[in-house]
Protein backbone atom coordinates (compact mmCIF):
# COMPACT_ATOMS: atom_id res chain seq x y z
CA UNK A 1 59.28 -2.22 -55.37
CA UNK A 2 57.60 -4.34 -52.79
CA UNK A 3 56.55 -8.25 -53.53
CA UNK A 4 53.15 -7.70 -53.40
CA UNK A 5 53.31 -4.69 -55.96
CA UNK A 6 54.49 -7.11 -58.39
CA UNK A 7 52.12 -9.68 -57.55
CA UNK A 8 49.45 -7.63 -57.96
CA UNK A 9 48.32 -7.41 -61.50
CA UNK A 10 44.55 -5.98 -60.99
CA UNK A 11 45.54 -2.57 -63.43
CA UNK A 12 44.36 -2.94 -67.07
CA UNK A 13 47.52 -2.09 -68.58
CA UNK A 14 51.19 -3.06 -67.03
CA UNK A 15 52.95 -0.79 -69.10
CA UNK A 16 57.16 -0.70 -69.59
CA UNK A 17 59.63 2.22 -71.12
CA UNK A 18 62.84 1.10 -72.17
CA UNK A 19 64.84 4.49 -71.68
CA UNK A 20 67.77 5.88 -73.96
CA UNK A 21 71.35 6.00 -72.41
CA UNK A 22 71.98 9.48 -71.41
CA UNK A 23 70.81 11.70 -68.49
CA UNK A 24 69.46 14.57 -70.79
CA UNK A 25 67.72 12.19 -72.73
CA UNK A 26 66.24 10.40 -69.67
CA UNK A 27 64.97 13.86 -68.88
CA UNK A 28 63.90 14.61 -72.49
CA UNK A 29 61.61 11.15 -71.74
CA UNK A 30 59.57 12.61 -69.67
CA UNK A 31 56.88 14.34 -70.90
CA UNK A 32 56.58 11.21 -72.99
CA UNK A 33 56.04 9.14 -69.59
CA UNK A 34 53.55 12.25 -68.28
CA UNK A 35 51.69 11.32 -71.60
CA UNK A 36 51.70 7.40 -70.92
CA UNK A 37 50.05 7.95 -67.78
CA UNK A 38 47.36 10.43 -69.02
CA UNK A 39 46.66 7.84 -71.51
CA UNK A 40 46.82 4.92 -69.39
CA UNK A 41 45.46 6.59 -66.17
CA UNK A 42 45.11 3.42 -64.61
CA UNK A 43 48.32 1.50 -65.89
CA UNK A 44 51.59 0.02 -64.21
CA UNK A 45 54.08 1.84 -65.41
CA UNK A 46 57.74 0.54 -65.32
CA UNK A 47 60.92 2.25 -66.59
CA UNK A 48 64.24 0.34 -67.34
CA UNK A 49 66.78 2.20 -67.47
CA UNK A 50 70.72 2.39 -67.23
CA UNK A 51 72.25 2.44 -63.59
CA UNK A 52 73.68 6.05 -64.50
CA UNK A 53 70.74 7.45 -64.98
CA UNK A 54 68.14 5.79 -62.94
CA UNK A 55 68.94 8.47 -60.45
CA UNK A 56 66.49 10.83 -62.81
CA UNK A 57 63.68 8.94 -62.87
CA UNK A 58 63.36 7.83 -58.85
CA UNK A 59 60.66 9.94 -57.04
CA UNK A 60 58.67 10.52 -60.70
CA UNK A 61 55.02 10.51 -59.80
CA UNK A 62 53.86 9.70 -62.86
CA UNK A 63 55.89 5.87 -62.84
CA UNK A 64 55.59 3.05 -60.60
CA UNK A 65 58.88 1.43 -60.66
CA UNK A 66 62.28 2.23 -62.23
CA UNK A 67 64.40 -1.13 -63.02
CA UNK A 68 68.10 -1.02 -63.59
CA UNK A 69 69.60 -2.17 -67.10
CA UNK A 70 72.77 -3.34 -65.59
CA UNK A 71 74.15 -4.30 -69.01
CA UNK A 72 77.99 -4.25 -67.69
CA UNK A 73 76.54 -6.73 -64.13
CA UNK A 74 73.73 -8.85 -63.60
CA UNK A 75 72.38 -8.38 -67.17
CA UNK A 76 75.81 -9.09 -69.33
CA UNK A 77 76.10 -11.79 -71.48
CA UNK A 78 73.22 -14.38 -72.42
CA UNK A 79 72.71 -15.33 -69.05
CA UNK A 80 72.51 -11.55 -68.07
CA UNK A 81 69.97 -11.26 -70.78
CA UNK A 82 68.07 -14.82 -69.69
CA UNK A 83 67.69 -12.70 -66.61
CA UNK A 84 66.81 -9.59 -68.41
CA UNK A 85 63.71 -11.47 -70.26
CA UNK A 86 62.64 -13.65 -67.00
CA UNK A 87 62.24 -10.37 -64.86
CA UNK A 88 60.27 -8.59 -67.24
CA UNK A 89 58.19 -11.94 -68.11
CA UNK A 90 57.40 -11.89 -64.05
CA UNK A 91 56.25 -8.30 -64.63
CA UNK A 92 53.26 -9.37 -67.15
CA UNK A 93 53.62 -6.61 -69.04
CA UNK A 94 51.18 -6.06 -71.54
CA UNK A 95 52.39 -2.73 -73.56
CA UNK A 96 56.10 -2.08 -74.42
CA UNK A 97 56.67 1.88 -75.24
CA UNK A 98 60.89 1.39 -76.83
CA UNK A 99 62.55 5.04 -76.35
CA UNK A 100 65.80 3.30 -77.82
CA UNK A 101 65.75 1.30 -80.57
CA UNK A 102 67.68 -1.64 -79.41
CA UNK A 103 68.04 -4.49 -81.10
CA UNK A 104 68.92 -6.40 -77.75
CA UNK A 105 66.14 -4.69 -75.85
CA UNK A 106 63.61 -5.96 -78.18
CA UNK A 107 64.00 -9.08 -79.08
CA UNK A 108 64.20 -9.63 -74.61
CA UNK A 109 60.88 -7.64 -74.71
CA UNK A 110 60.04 -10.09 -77.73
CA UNK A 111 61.04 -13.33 -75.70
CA UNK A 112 59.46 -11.93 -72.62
CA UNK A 113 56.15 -12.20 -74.15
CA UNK A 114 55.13 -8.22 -73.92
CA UNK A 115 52.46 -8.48 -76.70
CA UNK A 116 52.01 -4.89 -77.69
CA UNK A 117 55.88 -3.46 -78.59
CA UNK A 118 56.06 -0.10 -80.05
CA UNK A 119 58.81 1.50 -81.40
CA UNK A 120 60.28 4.04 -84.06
CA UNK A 121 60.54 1.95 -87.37
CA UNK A 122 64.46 1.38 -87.70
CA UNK A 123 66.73 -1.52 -88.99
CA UNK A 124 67.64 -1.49 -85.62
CA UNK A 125 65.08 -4.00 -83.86
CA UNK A 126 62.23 -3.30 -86.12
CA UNK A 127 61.01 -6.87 -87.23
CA UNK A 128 60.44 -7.69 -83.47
CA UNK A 129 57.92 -4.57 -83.54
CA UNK A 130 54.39 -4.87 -83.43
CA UNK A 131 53.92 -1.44 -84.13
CA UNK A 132 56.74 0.86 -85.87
CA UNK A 133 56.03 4.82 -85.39
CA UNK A 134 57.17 6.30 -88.43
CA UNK A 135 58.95 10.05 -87.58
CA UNK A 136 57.78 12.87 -89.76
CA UNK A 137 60.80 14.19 -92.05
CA UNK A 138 60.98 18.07 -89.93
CA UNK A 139 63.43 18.44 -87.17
CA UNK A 140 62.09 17.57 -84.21
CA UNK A 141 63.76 18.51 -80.87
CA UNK A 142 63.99 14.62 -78.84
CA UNK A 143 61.58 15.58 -76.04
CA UNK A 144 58.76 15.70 -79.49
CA UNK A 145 60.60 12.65 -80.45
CA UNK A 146 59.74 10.44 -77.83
CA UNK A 147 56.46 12.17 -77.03
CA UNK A 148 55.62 11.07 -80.56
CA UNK A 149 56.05 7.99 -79.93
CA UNK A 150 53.05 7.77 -77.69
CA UNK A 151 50.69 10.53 -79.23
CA UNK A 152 52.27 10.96 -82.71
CA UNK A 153 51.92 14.86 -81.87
CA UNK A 154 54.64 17.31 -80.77
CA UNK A 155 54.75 18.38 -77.29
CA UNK A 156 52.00 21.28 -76.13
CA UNK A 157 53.41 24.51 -75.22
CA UNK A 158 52.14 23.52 -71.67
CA UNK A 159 53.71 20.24 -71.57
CA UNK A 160 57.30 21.60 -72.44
CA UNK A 161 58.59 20.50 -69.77
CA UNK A 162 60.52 18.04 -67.74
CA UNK A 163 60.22 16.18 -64.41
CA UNK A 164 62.82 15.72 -61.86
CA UNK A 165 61.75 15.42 -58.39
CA UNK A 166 64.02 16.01 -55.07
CA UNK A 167 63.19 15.46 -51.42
CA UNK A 168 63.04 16.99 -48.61
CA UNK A 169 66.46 15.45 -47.79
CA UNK A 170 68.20 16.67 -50.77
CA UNK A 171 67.13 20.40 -49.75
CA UNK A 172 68.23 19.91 -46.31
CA UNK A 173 71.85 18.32 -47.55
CA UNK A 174 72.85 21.50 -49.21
CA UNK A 175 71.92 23.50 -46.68
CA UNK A 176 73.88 21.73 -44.45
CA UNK A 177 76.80 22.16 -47.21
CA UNK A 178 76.51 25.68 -47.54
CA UNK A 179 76.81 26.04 -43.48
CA UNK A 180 79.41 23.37 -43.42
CA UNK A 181 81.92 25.31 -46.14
CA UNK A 182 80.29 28.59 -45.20
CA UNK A 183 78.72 29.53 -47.54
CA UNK A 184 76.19 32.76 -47.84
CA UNK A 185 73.13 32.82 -48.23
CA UNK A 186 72.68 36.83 -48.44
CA UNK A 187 74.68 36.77 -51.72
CA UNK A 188 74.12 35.80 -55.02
CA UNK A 189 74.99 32.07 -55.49
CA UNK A 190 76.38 31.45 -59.07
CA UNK A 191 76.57 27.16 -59.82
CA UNK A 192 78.93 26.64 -62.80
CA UNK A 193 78.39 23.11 -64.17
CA UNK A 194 82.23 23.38 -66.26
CA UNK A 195 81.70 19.66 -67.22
CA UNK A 196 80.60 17.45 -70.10
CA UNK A 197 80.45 13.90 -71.64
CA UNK A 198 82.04 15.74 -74.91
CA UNK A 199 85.12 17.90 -74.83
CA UNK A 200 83.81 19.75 -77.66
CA UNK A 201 81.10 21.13 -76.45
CA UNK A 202 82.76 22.42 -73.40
CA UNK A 203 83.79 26.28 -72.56
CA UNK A 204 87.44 26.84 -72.16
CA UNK A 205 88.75 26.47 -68.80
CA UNK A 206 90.25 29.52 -69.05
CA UNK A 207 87.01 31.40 -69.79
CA UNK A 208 85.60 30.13 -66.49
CA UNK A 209 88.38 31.17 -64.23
CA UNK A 210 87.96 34.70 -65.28
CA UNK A 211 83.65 34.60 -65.32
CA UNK A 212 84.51 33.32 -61.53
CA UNK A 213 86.58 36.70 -61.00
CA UNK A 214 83.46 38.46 -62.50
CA UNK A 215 80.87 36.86 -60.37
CA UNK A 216 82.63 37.94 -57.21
CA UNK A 217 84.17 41.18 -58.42
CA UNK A 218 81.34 42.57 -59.56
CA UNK A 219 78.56 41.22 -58.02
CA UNK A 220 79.72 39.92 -55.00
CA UNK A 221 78.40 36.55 -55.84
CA UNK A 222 79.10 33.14 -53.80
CA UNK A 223 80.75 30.90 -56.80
CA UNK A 224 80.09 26.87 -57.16
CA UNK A 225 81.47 24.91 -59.58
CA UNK A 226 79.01 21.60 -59.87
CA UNK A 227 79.79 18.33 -61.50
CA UNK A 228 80.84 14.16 -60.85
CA UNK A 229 84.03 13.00 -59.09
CA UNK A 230 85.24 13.29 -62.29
CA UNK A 231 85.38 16.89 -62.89
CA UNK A 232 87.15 17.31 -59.93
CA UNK A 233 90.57 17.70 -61.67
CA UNK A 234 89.07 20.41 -64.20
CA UNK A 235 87.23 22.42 -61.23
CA UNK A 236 91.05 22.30 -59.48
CA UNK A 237 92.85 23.40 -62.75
CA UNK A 238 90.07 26.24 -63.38
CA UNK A 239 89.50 27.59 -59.79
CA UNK A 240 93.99 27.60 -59.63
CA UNK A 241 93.73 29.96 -62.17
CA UNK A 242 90.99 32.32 -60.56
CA UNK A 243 91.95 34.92 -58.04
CA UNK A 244 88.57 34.20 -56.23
CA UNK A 245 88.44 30.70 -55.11
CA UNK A 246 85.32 28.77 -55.92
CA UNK A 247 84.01 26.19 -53.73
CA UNK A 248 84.35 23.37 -55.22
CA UNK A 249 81.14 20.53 -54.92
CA UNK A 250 82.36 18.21 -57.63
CA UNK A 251 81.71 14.95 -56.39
CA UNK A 252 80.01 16.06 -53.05
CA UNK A 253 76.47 15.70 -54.41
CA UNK A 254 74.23 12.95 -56.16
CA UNK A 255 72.10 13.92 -59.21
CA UNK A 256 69.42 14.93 -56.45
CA UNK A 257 71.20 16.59 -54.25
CA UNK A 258 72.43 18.25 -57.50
CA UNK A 259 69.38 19.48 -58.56
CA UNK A 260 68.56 21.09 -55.32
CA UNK A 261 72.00 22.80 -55.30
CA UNK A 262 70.56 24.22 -58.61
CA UNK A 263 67.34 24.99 -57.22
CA UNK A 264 68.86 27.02 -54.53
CA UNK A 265 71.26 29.10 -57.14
CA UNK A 266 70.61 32.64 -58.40
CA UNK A 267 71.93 31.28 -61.61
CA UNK A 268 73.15 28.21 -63.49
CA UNK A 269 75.98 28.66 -66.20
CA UNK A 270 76.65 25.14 -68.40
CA UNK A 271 77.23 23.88 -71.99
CA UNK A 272 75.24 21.41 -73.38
CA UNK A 273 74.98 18.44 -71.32
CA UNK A 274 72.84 16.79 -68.79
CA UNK A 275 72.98 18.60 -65.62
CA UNK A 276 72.11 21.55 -67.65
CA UNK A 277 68.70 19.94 -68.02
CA UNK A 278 68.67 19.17 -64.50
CA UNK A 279 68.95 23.06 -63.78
CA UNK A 280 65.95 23.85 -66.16
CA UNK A 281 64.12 21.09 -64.78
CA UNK A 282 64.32 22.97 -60.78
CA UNK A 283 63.68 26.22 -63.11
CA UNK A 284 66.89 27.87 -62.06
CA UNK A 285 67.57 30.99 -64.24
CA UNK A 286 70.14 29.07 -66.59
CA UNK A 287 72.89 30.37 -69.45
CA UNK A 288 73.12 27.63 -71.57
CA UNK A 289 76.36 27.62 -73.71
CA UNK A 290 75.49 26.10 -76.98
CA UNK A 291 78.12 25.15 -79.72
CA UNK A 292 78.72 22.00 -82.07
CA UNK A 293 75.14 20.59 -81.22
CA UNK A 294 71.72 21.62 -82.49
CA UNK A 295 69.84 23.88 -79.75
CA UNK A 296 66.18 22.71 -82.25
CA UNK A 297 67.23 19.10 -80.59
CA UNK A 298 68.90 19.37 -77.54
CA UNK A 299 68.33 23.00 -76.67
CA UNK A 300 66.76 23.96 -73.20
CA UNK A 301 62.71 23.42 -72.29
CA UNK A 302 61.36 24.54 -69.29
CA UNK A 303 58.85 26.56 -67.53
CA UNK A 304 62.10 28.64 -65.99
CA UNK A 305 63.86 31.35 -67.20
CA UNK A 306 66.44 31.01 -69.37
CA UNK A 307 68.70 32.36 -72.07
CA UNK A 308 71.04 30.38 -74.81
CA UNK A 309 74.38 32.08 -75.81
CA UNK A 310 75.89 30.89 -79.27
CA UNK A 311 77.75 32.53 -81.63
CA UNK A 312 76.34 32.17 -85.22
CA UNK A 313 79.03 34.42 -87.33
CA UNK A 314 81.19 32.06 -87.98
CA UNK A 315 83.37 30.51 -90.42
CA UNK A 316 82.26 27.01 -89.98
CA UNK A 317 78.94 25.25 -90.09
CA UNK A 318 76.79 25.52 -86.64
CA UNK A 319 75.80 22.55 -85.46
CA UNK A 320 78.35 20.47 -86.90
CA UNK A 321 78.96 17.71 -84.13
CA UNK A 322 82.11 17.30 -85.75
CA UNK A 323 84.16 15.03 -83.11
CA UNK A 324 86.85 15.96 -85.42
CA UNK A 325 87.38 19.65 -84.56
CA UNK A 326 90.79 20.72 -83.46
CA UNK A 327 89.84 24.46 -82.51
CA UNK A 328 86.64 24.17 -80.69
CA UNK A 329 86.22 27.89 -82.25
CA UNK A 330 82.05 27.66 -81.98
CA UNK A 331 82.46 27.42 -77.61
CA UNK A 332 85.88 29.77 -77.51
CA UNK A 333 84.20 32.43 -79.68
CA UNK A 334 81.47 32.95 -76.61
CA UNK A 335 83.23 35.72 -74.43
CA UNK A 336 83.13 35.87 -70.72
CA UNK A 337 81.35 39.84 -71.59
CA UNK A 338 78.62 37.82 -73.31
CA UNK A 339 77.78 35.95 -70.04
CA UNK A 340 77.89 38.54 -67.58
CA UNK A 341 75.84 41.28 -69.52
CA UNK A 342 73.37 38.78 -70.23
CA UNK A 343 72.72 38.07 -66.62
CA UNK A 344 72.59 41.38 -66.25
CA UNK A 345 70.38 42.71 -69.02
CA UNK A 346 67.54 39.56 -67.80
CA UNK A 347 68.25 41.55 -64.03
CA UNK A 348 69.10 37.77 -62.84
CA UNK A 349 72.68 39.92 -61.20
CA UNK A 350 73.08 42.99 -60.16
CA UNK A 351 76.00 45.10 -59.70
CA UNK A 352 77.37 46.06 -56.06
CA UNK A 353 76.40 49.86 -55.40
């Protein structure tokens, strides 16, 4: 954001989001942030958010500027948090909209002088409140959660969905990728996202191998597997056990560039996690694997297509989000067959003649 931009305080309304702490969250945020700005048509609207996940909220339309919550650099400690409170007091905000209820994030908000601080009434945080949003008792999935927070209503069937926006350059990056590892075009492309922030909720390794034998077997498909640096070691272990090698993009890709992978797919396979959302959000036909955790809370929204896969008879409660488990049985008890003829029966795949 520009000097002058910050200097110039001629809207009504200077508006800031504190954001949660994870990407499908961030994502979850934003028909909350679509509803800010219809409300506020005129405002400055800032999010802070996590370094991790800033990434998702660059390039939005509908905010002004996204600030980094560097909690583990230049915001760490009191002095960090001195910092913290002098760059949002240089911001004038007038209205704070708190998507986390921080204690921390607050009180800075507090200190900053933001006179207007909404948030859900919690322990956490709550006296420094000048408004507390009280949740109704039903289940409410946590893109209603944080639109509630603004309009105390649950999301429109029109509005049910997110915002993620690539360039130009993204686009043109994995094209260039696809040329550069040769990869066609003319065939299917089938992304696997194969990682997750939880182990639990993740498909067995061995399950993908054999799906990647399906996808090119049967279908003749092109086979991806998507994810960080970090699941470059499980993409290794599950494309050595597939005859058909996958190429491999863990790693290769930011969270934009990501999303226009996605975009360019025939289909997205992934368990619960944030790149999952990332796929809905480009409205690439997705299979979303769904075990431990609650699909009413963190299930798929979109204007795409898509289709959830859990298995329901079983012994154990479903959703549990027991970190506990030892058998994983509610993500091992979804067969390869189940993915595969689904794809098929939405005629996302079709066989080779």
């Amino acid at each position: 954001m520009s000097k002058a931009a910050i200097s110039d305080f001629s809207a009504k309304e200077r508006i800031l989001v504190v954001e949660v702490n994870w990407l499908g969250d961030v994502l979850f945020s934003t028909a909350a942030i679509r509803a800010i700005r219809k409300k506020y048509p005129g405002a400055y609207i800032a999010a802070l958010v996590v370094p991790r996940c800033k990434a998702v909220l660059l390039g939005n339309n509908y905010i002004d500027e996204v600030m980094a919550l560097d909690e583990a650099g230049r915001h760490k400690g009191f002095m960090g948090k001195l910092r913290l409170i002098m760059e949002l007091k240089k911001r004038r905000f007038t209205i704070a909209y708190f998507f986390k209820a921080s204690l921390t994030r607050i009180f800075c908000a507090f200190l900053a002088g933001i006179p207007k601080r909404i948030g859900f009434a919690a322990k956490m945080g709550g006296m420094f409140l000048s408004e507390k949003v009280f949740l109704p008792k039903e289940a409410f999935h946590r893109a209603d959660t944080f639109y509630y927070l603004v309009t105390r209503d649950r999301i429109p069937e029109s509005e049910r969905y997110y915002d993620f926006f690539i360039s130009i350059e993204d686009q043109r990056f994995v094209d260039d990728l696809f040329k550069k590892h040769n990869i066609r075009e003319d065939k299917d492309i089938v992304v696997l996202h194969v990682g997750g922030n939880w182990d639990l909720k993740r498909w067995p390794k061995e399950s993908f191998a054999r799906l990647i034998d399906v996808f090119a077997e049967r279908y003749g498909a092109e086979v991806v597997i998507s994810g960080s640096f970090m699941d470059h070691s499980l993409a290794a272990q599950i494309a050595g056990m597939s005859s058909h090698k996958p190429f491999i993009a863990c790693g290769l890709t930011t969270l934009k560039q990501l999303g226009a992978l996605f975009r360019k797919s025939s289909l997205v396979v992934s368990a619960d996690s944030g790149p999952l959302h990332i796929a809905l959000a480009m409205e690439a036909r997705t299979i979303a694997l769904f075990g431990p955790t609650a699909t009413e809370v963190t299930g798929p929204l979109g204007r795409g297509e898509y289709s959830v896969l859990r298995i329901k008879d079983l012994s154990c409660r479903i959703p549990c989000y027991n970190l506990e488990c030892k058998d994983n049985i509610c993500m091992t008890a979804i067969k390869i067959e189940d993915v595969w003829t689904e794809a098929e029966r939405l005629g996302w795949l079709k066989p080779l003649k």
